[in-house]
PDB file of N, CA and C in Angstrom:
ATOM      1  N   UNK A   1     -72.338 -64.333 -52.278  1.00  0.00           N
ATOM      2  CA  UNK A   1     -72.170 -65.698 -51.830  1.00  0.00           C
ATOM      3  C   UNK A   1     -70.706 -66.140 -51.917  1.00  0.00           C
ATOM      4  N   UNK A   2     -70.023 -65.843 -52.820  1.00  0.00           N
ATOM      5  CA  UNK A   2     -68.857 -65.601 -52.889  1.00  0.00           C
ATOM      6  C   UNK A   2     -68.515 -67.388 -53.778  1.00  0.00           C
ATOM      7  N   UNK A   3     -66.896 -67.892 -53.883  1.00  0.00           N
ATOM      8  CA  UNK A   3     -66.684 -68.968 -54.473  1.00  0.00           C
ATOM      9  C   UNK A   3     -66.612 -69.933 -53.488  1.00  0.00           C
ATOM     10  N   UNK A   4     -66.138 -69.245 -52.555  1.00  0.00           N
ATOM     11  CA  UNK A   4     -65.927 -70.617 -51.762  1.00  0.00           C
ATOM     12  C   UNK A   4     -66.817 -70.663 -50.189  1.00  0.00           C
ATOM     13  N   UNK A   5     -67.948 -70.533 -49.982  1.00  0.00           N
ATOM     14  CA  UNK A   5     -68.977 -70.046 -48.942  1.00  0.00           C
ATOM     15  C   UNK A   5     -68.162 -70.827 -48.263  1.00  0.00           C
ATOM     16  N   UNK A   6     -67.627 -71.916 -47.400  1.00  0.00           N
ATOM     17  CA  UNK A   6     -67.318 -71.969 -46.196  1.00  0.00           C
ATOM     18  C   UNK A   6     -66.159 -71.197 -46.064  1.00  0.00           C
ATOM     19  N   UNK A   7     -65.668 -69.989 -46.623  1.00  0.00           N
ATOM     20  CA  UNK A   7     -64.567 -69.286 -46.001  1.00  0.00           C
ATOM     21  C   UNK A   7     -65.144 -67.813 -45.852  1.00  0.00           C
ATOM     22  N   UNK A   8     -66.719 -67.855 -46.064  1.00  0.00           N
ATOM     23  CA  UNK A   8     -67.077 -66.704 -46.294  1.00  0.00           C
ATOM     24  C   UNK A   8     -66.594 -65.598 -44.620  1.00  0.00           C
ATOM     25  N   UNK A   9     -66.905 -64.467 -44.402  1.00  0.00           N
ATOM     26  CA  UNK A   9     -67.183 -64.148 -43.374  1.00  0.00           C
ATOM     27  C   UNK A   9     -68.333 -63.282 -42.837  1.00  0.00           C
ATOM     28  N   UNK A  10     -68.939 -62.875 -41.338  1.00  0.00           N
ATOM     29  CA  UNK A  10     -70.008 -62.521 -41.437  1.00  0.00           C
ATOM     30  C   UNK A  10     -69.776 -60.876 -41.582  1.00  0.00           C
ATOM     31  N   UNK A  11     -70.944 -59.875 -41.310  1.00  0.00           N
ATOM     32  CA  UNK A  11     -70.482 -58.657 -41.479  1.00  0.00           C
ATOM     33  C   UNK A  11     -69.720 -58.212 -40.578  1.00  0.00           C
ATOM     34  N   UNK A  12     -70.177 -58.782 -39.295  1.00  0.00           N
ATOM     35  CA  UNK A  12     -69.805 -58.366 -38.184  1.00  0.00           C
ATOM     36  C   UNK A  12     -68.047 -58.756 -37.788  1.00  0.00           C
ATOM     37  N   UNK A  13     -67.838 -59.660 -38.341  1.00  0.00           N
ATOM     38  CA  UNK A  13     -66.641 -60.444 -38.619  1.00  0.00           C
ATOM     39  C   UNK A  13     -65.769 -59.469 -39.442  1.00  0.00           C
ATOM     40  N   UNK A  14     -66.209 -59.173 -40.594  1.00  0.00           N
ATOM     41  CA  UNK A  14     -65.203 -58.121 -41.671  1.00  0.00           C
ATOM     42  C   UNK A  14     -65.232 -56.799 -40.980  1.00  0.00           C
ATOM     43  N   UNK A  15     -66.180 -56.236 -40.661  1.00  0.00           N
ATOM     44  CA  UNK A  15     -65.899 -54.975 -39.934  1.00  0.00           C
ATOM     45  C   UNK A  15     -64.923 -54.992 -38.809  1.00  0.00           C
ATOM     46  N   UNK A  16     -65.236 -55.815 -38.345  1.00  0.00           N
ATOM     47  CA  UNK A  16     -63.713 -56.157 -37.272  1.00  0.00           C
ATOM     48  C   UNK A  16     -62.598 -56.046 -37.527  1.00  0.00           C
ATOM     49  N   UNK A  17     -62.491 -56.866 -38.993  1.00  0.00           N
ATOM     50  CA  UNK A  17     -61.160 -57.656 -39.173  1.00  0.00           C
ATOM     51  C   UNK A  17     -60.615 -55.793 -39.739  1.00  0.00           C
ATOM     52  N   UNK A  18     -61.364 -55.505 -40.484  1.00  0.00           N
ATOM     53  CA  UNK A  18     -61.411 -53.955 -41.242  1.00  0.00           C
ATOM     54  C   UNK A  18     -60.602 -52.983 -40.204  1.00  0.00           C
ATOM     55  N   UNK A  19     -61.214 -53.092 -39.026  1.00  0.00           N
ATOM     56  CA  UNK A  19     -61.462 -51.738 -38.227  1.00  0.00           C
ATOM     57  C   UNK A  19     -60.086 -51.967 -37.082  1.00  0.00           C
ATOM     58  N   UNK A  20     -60.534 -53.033 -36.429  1.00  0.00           N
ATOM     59  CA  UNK A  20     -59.533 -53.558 -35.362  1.00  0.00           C
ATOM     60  C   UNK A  20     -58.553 -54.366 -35.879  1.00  0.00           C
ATOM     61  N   UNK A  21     -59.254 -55.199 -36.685  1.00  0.00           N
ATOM     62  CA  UNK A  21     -56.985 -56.038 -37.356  1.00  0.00           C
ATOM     63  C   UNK A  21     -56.598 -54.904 -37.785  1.00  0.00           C
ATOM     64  N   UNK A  22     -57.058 -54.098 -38.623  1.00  0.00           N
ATOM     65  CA  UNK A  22     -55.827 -52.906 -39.340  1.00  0.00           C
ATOM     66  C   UNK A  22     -55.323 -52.203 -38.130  1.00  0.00           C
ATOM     67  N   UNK A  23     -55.950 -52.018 -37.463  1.00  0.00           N
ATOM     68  CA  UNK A  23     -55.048 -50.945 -36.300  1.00  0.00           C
ATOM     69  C   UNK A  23     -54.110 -52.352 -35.689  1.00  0.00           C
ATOM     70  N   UNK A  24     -54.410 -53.348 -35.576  1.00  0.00           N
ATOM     71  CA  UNK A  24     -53.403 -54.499 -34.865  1.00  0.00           C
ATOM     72  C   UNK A  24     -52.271 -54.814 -35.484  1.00  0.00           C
ATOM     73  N   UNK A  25     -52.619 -54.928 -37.225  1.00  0.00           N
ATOM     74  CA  UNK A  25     -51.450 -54.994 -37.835  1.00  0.00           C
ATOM     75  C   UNK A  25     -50.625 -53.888 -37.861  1.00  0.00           C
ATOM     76  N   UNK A  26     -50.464 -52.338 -37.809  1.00  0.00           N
ATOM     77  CA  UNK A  26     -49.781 -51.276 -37.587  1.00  0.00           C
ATOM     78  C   UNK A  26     -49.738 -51.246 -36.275  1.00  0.00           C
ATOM     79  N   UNK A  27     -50.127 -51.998 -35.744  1.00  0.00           N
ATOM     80  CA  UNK A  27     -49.204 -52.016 -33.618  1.00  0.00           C
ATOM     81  C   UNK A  27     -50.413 -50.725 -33.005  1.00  0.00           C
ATOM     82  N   UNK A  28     -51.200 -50.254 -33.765  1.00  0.00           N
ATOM     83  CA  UNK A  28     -52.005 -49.109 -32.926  1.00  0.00           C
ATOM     84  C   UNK A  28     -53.114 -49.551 -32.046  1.00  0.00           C
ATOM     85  N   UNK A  29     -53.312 -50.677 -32.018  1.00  0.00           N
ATOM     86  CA  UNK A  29     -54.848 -51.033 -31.554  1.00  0.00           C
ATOM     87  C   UNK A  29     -54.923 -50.862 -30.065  1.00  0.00           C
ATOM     88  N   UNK A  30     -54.082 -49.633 -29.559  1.00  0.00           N
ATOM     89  CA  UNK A  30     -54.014 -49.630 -28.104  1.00  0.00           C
ATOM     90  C   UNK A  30     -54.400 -47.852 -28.719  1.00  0.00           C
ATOM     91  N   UNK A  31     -54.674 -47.278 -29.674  1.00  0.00           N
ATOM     92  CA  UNK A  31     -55.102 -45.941 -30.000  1.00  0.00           C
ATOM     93  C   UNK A  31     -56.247 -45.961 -31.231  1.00  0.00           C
ATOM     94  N   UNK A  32     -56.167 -46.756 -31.649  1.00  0.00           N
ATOM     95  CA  UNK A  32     -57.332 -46.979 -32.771  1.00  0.00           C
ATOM     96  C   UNK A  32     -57.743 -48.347 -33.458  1.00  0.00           C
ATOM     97  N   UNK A  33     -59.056 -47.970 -33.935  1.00  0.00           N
ATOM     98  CA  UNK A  33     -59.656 -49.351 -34.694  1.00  0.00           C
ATOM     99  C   UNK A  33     -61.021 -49.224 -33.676  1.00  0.00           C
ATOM    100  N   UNK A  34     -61.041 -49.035 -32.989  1.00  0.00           N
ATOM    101  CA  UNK A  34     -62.513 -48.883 -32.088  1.00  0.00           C
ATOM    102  C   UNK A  34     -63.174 -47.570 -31.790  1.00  0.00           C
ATOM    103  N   UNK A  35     -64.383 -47.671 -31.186  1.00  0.00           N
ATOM    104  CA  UNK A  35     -64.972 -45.963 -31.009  1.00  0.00           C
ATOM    105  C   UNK A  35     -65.249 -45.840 -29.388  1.00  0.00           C
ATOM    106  N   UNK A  36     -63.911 -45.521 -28.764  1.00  0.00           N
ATOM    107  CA  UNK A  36     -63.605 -45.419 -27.714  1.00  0.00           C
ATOM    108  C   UNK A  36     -63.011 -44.146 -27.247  1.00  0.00           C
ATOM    109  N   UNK A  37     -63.497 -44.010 -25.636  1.00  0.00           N
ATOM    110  CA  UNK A  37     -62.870 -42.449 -25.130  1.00  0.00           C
ATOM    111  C   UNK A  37     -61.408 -42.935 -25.197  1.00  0.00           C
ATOM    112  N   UNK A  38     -60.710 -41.848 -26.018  1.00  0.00           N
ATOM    113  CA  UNK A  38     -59.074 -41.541 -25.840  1.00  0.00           C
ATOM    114  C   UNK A  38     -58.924 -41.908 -27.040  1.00  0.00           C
ATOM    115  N   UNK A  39     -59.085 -43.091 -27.965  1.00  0.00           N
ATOM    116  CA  UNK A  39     -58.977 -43.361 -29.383  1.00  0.00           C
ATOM    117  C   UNK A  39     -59.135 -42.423 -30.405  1.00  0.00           C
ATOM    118  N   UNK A  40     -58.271 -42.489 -31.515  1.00  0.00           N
ATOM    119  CA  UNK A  40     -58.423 -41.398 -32.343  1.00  0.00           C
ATOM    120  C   UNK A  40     -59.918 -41.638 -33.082  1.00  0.00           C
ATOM    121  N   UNK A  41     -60.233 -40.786 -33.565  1.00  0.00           N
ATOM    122  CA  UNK A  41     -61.897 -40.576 -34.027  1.00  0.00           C
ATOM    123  C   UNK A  41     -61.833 -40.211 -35.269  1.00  0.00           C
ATOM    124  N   UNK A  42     -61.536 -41.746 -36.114  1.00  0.00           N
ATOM    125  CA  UNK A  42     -61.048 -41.817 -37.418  1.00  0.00           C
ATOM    126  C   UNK A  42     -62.535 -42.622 -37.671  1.00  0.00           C
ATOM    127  N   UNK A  43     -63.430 -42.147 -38.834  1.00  0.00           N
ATOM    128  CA  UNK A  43     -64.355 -43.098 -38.844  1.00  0.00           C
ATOM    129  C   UNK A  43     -64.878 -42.733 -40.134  1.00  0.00           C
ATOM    130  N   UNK A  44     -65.870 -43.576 -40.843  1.00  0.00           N
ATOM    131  CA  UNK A  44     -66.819 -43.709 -42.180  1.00  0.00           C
ATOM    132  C   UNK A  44     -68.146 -43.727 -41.737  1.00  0.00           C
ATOM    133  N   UNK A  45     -69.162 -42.788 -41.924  1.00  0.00           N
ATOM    134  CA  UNK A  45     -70.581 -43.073 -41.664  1.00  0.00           C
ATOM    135  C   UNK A  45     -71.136 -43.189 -42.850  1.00  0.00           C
ATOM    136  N   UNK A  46     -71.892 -44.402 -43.461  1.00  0.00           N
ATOM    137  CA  UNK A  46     -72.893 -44.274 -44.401  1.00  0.00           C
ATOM    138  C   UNK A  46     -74.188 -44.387 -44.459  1.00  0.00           C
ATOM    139  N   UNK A  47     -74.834 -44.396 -45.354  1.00  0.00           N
ATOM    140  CA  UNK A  47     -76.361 -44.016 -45.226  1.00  0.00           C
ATOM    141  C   UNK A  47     -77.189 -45.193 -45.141  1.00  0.00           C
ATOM    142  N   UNK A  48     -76.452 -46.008 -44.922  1.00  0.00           N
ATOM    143  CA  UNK A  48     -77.064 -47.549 -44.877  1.00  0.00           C
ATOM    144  C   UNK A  48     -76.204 -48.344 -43.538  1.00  0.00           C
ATOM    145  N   UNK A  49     -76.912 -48.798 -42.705  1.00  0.00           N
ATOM    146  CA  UNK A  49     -77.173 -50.069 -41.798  1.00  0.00           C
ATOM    147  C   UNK A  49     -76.206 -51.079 -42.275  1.00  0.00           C
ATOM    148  N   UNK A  50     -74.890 -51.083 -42.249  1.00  0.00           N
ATOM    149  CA  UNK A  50     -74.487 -52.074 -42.963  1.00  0.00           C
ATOM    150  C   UNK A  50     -74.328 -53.704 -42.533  1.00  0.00           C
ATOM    151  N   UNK A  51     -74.744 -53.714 -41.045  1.00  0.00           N
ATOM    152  CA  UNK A  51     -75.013 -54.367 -40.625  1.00  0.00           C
ATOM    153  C   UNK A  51     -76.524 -55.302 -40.723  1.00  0.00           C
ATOM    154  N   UNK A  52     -77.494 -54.388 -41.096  1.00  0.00           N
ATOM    155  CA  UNK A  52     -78.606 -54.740 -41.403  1.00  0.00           C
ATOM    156  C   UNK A  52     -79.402 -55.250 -43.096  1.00  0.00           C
ATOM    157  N   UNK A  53     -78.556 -54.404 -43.732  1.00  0.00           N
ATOM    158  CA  UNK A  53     -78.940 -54.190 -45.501  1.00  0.00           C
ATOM    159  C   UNK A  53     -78.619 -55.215 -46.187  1.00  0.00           C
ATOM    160  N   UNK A  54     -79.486 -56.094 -46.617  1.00  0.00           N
ATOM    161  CA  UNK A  54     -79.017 -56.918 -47.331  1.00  0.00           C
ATOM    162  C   UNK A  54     -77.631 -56.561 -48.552  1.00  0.00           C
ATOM    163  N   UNK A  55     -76.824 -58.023 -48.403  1.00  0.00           N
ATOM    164  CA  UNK A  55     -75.539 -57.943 -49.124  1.00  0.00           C
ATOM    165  C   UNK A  55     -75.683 -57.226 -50.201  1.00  0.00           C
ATOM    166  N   UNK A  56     -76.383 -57.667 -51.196  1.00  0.00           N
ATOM    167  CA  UNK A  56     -76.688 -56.908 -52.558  1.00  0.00           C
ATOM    168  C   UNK A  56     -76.696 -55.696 -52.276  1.00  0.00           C
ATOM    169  N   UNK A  57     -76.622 -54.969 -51.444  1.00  0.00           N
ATOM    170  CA  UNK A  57     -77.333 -53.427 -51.971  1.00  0.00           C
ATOM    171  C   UNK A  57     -75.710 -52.706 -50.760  1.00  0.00           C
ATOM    172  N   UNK A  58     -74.873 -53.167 -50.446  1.00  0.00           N
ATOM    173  CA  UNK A  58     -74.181 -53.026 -49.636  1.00  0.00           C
ATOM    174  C   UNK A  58     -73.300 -51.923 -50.661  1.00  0.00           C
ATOM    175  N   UNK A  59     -72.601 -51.978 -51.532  1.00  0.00           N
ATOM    176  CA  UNK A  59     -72.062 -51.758 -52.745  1.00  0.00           C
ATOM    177  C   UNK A  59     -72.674 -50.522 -53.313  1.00  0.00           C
ATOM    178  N   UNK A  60     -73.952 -50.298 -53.188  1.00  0.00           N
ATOM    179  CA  UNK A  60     -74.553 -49.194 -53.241  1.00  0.00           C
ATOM    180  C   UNK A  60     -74.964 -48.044 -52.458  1.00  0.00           C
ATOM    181  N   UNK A  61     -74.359 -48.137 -50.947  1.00  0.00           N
ATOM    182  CA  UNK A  61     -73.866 -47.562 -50.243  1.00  0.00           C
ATOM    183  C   UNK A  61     -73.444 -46.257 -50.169  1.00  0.00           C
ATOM    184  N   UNK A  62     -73.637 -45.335 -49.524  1.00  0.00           N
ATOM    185  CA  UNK A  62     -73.081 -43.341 -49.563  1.00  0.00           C
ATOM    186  C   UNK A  62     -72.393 -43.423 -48.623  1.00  0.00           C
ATOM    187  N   UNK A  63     -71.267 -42.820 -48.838  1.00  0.00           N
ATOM    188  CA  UNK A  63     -70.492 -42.493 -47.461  1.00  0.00           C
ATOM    189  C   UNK A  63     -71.656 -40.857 -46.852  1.00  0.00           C
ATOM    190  N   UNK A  64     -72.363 -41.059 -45.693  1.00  0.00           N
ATOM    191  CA  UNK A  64     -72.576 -39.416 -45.515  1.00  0.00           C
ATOM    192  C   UNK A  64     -71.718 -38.845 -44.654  1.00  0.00           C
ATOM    193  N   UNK A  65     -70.322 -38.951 -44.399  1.00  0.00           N
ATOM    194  CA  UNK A  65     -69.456 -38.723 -43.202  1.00  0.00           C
ATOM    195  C   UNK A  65     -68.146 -39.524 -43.244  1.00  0.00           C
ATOM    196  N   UNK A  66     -67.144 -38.484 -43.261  1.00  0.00           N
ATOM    197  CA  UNK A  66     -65.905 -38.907 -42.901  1.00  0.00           C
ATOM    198  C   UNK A  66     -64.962 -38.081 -41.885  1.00  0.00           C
ATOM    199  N   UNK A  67     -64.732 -38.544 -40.928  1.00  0.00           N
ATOM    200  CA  UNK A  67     -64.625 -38.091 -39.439  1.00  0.00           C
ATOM    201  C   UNK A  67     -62.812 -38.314 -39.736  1.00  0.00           C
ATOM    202  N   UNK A  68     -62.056 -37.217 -39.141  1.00  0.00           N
ATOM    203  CA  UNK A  68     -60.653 -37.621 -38.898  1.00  0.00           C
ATOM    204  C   UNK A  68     -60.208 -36.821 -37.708  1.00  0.00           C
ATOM    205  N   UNK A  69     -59.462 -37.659 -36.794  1.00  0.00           N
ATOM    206  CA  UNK A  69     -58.971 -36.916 -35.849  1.00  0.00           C
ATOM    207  C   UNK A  69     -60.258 -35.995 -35.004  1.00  0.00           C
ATOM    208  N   UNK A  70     -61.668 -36.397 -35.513  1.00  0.00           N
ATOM    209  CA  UNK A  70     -62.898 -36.040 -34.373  1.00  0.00           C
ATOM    210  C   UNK A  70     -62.937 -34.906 -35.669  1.00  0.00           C
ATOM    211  N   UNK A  71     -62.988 -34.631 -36.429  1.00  0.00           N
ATOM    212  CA  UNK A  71     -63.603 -33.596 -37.386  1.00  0.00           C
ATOM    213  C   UNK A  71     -64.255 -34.242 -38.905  1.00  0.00           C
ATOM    214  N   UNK A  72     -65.282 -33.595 -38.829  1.00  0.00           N
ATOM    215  CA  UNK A  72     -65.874 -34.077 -40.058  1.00  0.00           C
ATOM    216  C   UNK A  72     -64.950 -33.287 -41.517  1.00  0.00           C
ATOM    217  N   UNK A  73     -64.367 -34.284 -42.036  1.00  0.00           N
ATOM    218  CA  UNK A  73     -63.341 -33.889 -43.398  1.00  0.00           C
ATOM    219  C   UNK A  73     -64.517 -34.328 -44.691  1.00  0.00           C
ATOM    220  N   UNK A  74     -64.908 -34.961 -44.798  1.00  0.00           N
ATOM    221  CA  UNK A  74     -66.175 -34.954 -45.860  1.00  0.00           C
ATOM    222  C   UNK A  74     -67.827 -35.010 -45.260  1.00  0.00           C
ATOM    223  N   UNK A  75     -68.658 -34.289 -45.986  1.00  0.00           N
ATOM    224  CA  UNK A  75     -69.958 -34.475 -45.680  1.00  0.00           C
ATOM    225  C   UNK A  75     -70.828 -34.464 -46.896  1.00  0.00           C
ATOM    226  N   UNK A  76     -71.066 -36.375 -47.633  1.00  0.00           N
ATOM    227  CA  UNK A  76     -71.893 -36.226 -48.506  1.00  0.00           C
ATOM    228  C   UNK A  76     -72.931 -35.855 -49.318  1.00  0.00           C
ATOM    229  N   UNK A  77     -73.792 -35.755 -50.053  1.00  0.00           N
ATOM    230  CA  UNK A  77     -75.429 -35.448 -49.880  1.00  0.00           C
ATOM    231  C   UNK A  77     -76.456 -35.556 -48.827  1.00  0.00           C
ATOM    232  N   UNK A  78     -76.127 -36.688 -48.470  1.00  0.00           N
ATOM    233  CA  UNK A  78     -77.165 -37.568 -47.476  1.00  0.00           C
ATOM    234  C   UNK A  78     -76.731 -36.899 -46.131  1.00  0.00           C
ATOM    235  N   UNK A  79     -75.411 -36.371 -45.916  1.00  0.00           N
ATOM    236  CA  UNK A  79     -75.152 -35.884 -44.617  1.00  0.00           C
ATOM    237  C   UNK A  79     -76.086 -34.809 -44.148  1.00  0.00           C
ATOM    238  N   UNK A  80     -76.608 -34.608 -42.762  1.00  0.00           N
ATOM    239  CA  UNK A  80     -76.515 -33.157 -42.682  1.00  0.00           C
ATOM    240  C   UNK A  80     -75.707 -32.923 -41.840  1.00  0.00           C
ATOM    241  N   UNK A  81     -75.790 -31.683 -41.095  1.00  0.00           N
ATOM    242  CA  UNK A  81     -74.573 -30.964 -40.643  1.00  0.00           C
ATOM    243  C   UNK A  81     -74.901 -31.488 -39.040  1.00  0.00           C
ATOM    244  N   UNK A  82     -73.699 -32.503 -38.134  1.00  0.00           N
ATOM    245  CA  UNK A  82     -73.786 -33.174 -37.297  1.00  0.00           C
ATOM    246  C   UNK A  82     -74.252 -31.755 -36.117  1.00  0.00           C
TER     247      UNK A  82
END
């Protein structure tokens, strides 16, 4: 809920700000921050909906996948082999 709920933001809102402001603030967002043909294929898959999972349990979260440059560089428990 956080301290100050009217500054809260939604998920969909932070994943943004996460994914696409960081590539905007380093000037890249014309090569990354989105999952687009030609964009680099820098990404986090976890085992939870994070869009869907209630907040509480967000934190408890697995990464099963960490993608760089289009290659899987980690593959958790929960992963299997893409």
């Amino acid at each position: 809920d956080g301290w100050f709920p009217e500054q809260k933001l939604s998920m969909e809102k932070a994943i943004e700000l996460y994914t696409l402001g960081s590539a905007y603030a380093e000037f890249m967002e014309d090569c990354k921050g989105m999952i687009k043909k030609g964009y680099l294929a820098d990404m986090v898959i976890f085992n939870n909906d994070l869009m869907t999972i209630p907040h509480d349990q967000i934190m408890s979260s697995k990464v099963d996948y960490t993608i760089v440059g289009g290659k899987v560089v980690y593959k958790g428990e929960g992963g299997d082999q893409p």
